[in-house]
Each structure stands twice: as structure tokens, then as C-alpha cells.
C-alpha atoms as a PDB file:
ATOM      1  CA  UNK A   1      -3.511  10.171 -15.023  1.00  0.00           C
ATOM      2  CA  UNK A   2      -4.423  13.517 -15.922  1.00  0.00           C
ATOM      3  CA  UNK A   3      -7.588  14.631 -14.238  1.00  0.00           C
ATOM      4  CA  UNK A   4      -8.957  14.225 -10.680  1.00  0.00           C
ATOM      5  CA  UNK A   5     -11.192  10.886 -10.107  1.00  0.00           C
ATOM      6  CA  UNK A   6     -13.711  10.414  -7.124  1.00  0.00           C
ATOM      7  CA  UNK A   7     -14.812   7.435  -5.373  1.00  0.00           C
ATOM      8  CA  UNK A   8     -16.293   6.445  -2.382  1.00  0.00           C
ATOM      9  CA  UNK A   9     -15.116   4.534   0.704  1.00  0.00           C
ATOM     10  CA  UNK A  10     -17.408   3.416   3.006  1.00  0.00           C
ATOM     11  CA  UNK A  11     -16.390   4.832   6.496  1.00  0.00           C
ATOM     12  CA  UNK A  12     -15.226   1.943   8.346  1.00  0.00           C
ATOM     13  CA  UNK A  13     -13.179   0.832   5.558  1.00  0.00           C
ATOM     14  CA  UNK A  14     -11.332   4.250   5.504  1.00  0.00           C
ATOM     15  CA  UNK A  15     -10.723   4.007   9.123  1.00  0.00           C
ATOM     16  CA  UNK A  16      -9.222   0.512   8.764  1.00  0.00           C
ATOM     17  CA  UNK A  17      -7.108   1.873   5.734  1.00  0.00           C
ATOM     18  CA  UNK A  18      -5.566   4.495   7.536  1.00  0.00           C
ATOM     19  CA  UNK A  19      -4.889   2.077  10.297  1.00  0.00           C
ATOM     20  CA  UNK A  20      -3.129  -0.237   7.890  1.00  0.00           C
ATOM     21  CA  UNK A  21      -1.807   2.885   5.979  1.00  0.00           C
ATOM     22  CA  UNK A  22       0.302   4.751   9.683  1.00  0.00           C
ATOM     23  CA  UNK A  23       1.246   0.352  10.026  1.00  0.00           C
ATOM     24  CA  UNK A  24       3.014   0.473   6.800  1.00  0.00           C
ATOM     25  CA  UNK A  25       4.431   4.008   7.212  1.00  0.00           C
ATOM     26  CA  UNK A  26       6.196   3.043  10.516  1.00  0.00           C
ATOM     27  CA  UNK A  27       7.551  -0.092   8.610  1.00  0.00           C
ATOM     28  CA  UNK A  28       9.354   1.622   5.518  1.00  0.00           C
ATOM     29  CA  UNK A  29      10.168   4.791   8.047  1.00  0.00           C
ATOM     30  CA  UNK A  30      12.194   2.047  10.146  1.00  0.00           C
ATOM     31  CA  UNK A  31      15.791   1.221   9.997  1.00  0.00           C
ATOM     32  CA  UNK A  32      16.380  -1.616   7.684  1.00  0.00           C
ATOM     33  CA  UNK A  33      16.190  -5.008   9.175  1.00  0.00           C
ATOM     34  CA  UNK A  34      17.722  -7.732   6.978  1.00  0.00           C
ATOM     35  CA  UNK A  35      15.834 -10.140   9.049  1.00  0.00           C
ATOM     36  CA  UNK A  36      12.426  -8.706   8.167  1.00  0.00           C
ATOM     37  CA  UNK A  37      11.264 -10.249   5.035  1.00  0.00           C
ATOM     38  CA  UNK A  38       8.546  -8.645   4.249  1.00  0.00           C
ATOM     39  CA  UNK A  39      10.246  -4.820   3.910  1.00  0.00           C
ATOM     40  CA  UNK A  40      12.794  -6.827   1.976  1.00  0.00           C
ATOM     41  CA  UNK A  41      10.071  -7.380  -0.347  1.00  0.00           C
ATOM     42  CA  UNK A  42       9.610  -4.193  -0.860  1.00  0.00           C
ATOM     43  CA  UNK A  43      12.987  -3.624  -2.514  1.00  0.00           C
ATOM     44  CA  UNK A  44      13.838  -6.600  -4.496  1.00  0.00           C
ATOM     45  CA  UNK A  45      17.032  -7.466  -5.230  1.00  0.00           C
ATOM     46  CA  UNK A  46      17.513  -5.783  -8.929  1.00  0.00           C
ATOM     47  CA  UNK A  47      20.460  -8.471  -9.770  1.00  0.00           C
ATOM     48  CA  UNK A  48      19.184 -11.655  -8.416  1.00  0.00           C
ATOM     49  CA  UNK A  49      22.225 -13.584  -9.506  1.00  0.00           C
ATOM     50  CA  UNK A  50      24.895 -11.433  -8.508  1.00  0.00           C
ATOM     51  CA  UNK A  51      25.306 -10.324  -4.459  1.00  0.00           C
ATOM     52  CA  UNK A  52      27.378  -7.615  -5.072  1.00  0.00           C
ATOM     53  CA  UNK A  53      25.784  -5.563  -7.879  1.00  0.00           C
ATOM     54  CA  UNK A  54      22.846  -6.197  -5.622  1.00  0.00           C
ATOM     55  CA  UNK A  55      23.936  -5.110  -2.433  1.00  0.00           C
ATOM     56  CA  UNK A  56      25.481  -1.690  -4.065  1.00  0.00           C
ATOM     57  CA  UNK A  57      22.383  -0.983  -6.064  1.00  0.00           C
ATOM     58  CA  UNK A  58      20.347  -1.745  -2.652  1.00  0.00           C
ATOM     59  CA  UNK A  59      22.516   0.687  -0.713  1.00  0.00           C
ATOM     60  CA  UNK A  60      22.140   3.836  -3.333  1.00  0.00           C
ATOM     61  CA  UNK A  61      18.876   3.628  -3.858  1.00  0.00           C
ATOM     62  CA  UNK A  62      17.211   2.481  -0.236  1.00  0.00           C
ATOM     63  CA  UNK A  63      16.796   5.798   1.123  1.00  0.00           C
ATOM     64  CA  UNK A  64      14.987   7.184  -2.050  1.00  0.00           C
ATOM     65  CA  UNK A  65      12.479   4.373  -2.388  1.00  0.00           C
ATOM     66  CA  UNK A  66      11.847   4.559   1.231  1.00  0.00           C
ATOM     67  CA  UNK A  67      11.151   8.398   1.093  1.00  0.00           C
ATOM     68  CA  UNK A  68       9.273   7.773  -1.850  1.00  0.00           C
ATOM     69  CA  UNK A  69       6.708   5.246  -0.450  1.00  0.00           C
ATOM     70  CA  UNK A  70       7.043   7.593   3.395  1.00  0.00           C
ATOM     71  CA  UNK A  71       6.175  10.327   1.334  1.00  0.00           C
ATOM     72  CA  UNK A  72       3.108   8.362  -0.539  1.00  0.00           C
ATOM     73  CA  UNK A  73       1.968   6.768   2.493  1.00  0.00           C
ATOM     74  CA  UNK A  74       1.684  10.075   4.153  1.00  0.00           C
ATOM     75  CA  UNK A  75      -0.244  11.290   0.864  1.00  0.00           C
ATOM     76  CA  UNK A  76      -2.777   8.592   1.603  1.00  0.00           C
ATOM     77  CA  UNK A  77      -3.210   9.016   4.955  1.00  0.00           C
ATOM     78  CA  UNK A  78      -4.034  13.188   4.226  1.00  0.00           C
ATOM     79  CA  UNK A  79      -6.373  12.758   1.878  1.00  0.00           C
ATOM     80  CA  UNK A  80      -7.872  10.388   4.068  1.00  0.00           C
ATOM     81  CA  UNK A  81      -7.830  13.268   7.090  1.00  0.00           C
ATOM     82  CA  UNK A  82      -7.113  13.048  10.409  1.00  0.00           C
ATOM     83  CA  UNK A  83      -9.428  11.084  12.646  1.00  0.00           C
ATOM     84  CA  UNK A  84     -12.030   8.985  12.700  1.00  0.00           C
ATOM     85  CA  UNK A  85     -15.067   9.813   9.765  1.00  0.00           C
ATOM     86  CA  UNK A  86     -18.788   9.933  11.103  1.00  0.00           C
ATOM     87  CA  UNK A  87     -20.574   7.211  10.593  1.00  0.00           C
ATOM     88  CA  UNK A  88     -23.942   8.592  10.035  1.00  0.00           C
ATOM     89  CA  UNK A  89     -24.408   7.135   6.228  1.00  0.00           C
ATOM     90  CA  UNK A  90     -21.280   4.378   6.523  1.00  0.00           C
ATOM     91  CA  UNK A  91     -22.665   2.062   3.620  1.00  0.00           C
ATOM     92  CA  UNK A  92     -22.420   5.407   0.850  1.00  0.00           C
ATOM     93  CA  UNK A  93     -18.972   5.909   1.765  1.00  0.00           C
ATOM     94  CA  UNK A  94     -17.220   9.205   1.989  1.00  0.00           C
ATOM     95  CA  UNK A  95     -16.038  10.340  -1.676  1.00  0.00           C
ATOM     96  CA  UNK A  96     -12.669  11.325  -2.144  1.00  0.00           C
ATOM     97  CA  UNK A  97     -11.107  13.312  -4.759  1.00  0.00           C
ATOM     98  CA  UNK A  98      -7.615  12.427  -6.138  1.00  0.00           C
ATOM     99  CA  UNK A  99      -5.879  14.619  -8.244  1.00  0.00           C
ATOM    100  CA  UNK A 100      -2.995  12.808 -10.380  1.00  0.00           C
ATOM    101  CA  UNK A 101      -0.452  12.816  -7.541  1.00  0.00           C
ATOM    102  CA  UNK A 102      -2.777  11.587  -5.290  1.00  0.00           C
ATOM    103  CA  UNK A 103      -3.634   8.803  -7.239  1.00  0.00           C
ATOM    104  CA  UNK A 104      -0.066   7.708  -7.925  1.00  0.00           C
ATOM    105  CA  UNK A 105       0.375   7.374  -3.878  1.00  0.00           C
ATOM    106  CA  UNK A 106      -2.605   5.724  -3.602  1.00  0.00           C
ATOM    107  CA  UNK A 107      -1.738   3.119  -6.258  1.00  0.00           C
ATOM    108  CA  UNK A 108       1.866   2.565  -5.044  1.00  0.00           C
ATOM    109  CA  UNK A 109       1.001   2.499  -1.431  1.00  0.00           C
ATOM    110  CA  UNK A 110      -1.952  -0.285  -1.723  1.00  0.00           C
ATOM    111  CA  UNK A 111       0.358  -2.281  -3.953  1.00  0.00           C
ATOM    112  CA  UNK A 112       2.873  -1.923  -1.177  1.00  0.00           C
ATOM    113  CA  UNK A 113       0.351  -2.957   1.674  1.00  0.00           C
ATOM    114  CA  UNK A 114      -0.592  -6.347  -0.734  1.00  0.00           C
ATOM    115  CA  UNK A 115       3.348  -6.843  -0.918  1.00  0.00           C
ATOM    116  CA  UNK A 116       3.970  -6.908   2.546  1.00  0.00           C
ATOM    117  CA  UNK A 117       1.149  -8.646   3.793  1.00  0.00           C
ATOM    118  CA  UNK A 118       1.625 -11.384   0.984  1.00  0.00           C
ATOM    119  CA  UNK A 119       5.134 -11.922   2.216  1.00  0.00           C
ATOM    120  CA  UNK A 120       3.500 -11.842   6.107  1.00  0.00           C
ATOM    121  CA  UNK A 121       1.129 -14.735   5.076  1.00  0.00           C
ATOM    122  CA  UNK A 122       3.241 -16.684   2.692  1.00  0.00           C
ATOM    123  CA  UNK A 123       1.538 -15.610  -0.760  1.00  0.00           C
ATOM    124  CA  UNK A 124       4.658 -16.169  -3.393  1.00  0.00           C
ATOM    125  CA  UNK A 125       2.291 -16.882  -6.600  1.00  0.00           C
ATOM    126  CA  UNK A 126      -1.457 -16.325  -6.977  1.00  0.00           C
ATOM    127  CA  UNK A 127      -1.306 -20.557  -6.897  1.00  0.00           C
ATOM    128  CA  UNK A 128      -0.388 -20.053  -3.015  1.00  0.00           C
ATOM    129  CA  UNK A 129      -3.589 -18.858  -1.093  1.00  0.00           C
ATOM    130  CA  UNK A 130      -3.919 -19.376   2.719  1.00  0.00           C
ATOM    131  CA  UNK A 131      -6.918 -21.124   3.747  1.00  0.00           C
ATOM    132  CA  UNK A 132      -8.394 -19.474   6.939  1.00  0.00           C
ATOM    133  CA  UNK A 133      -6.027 -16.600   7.844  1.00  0.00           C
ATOM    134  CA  UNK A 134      -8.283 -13.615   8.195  1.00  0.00           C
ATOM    135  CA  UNK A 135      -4.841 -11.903   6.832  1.00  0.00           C
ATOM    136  CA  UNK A 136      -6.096 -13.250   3.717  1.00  0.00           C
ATOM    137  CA  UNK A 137      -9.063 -11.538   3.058  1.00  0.00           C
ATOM    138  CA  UNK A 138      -7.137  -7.726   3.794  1.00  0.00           C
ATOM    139  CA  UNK A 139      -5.078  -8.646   1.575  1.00  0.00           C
ATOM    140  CA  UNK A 140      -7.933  -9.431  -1.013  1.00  0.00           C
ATOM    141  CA  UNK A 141      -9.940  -6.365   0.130  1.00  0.00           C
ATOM    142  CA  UNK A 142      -7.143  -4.213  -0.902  1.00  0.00           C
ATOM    143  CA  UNK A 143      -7.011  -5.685  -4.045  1.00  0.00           C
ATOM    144  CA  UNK A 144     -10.401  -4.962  -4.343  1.00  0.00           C
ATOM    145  CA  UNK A 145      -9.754  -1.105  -3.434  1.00  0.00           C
ATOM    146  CA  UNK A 146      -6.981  -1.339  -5.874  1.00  0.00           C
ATOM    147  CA  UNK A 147      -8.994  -1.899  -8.753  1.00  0.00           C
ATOM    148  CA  UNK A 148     -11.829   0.485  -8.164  1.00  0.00           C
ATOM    149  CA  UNK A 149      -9.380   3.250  -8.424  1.00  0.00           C
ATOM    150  CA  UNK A 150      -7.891   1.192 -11.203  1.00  0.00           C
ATOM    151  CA  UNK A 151     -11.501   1.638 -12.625  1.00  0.00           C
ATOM    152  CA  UNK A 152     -12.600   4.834 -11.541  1.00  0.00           C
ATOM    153  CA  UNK A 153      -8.914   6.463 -13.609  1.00  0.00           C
ATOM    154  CA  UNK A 154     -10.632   4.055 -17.007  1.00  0.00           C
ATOM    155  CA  UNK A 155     -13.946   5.968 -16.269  1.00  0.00           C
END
């Protein structure tokens, strides 16, 4: 990712993206909850079979991958500015330029929405798709998002 990409987003999808975007700020900006599965997910455990290791490597690195994704989240939600966009021309979308950094947030944060709302809906394998939760189809929509950046950074 060396040079700045643009592409558009339609109005009311930014709006619902930065809704989503402050959501998922205020959950990795939150004291850990061991009950909450889906932040959890966010931080796997890097020694599955051993506790221990697990819990130690949890505890010295939880406060940098939190800042890290605070800090990306926070990226994403600047470049997407501050309030409401106009909707005068909706279906064109606003363009948005990312420069390299900006692109990294935006790839790490959407890929962090799609992991928490997978573990909120009970997607563990691409096999597992709920049938009728409107969840679903956010979480498809930012896959969607995903890979037109994904595409626009090939362009």
C-alpha cells in the first residue's frame, strides 16, 4: 500500500458505517469482559492448548491491540468526518481518499466489525449462515465494503 486510493460510499452507507464504526470503538475502548464473547474474538487465544502461556501472552499484549484497533477505529471514523453527509446525490457516494495509513485502519477495522458481529450472530465457519437475522446481511455488506477497497488498492 503505497499510494492513496479513492472510492465512493454512497451517503447513507457512510452514515451507517460510522454508526457501526463509534459501536465498535466503545467496545474495544471498554474494560475487558471475559463474559463478552465477541471482544474475546477479537484477541484469540495465541496458545489454544495451553491456559497459561495464553493468559500471559493475553495480558502483555491486550492494551496494545486495543489501542491499536481504538486508534484505527478513530482513523475511520475521521476520514469519514464528523456528522451526517448531505444527501443531495446519495446513490454517487461521497469519494474518499485513503492514503496508506488510512487504508490499513480501514482494512483492520471492517475485518474487526465482521469478527464481532460473526461471533454476535453465531457465524464460526462460512458453512454456518443465519437464515433471517437482518445481522446477517451487515455483516455481508461489510464484506462487500471490504473488498472494494480490497479492489480499489489492486487498481
Amino acid at each position: 500500500m503505497t499510494a492513496s486510493v479513492v472510492f465512493a460510499l454512497p451517503a447513507p452507507e457512510a452514515d451507517y458505517l460510522r454508526e457501526l464504526v463509534e459501536q465498535y470503538l466503545e467496545l474495544v475502548t471498554a474494560p475487558e469482559d471475559p463474559r463478552d464473547t465477541a471482544a474475546k474474538r477479537l484477541s484469540p487465544d495465541a496458545y489454544p492448548d495451553d491456559e497459561a502461556a495464553a493468559a500471559e501472552f493475553r495480558e502483555l499484549t491486550r492494551d496494545d491491540v486495543a489501542a491499536t484497533r481504538a486508534a484505527d477505529a478513530r482513523l475511520v471514523l475521521a476520514t469519514l468526518g464528523d456528522g451526517p453527509i448531505p444527501h443531495d446525490d446519495a446513490a454517487s457516494g461521497q469519494p474518499l481518499t485513503l492514503d496508506p495509513q488510512q487504508q490499513t485502519a480501514w482494512l483492520r477495522t471492517l475485518a474487526g466489525l465482521r469478527l464481532v458481529l460473526a461471533e454476535r450472530i453465531g457465524i464460526s465457519d462460512e458453512s454456518i449462515m443465519p437464515v433471517g437475522d437482518p445481522r446477517f446481511d451487515v455483516y455481508e455488506w461489510l464484506g462487500y465494503r471490504q473488498e472494494m477497497l480490497l479492489q480499489a488498492l489492486d487498481g
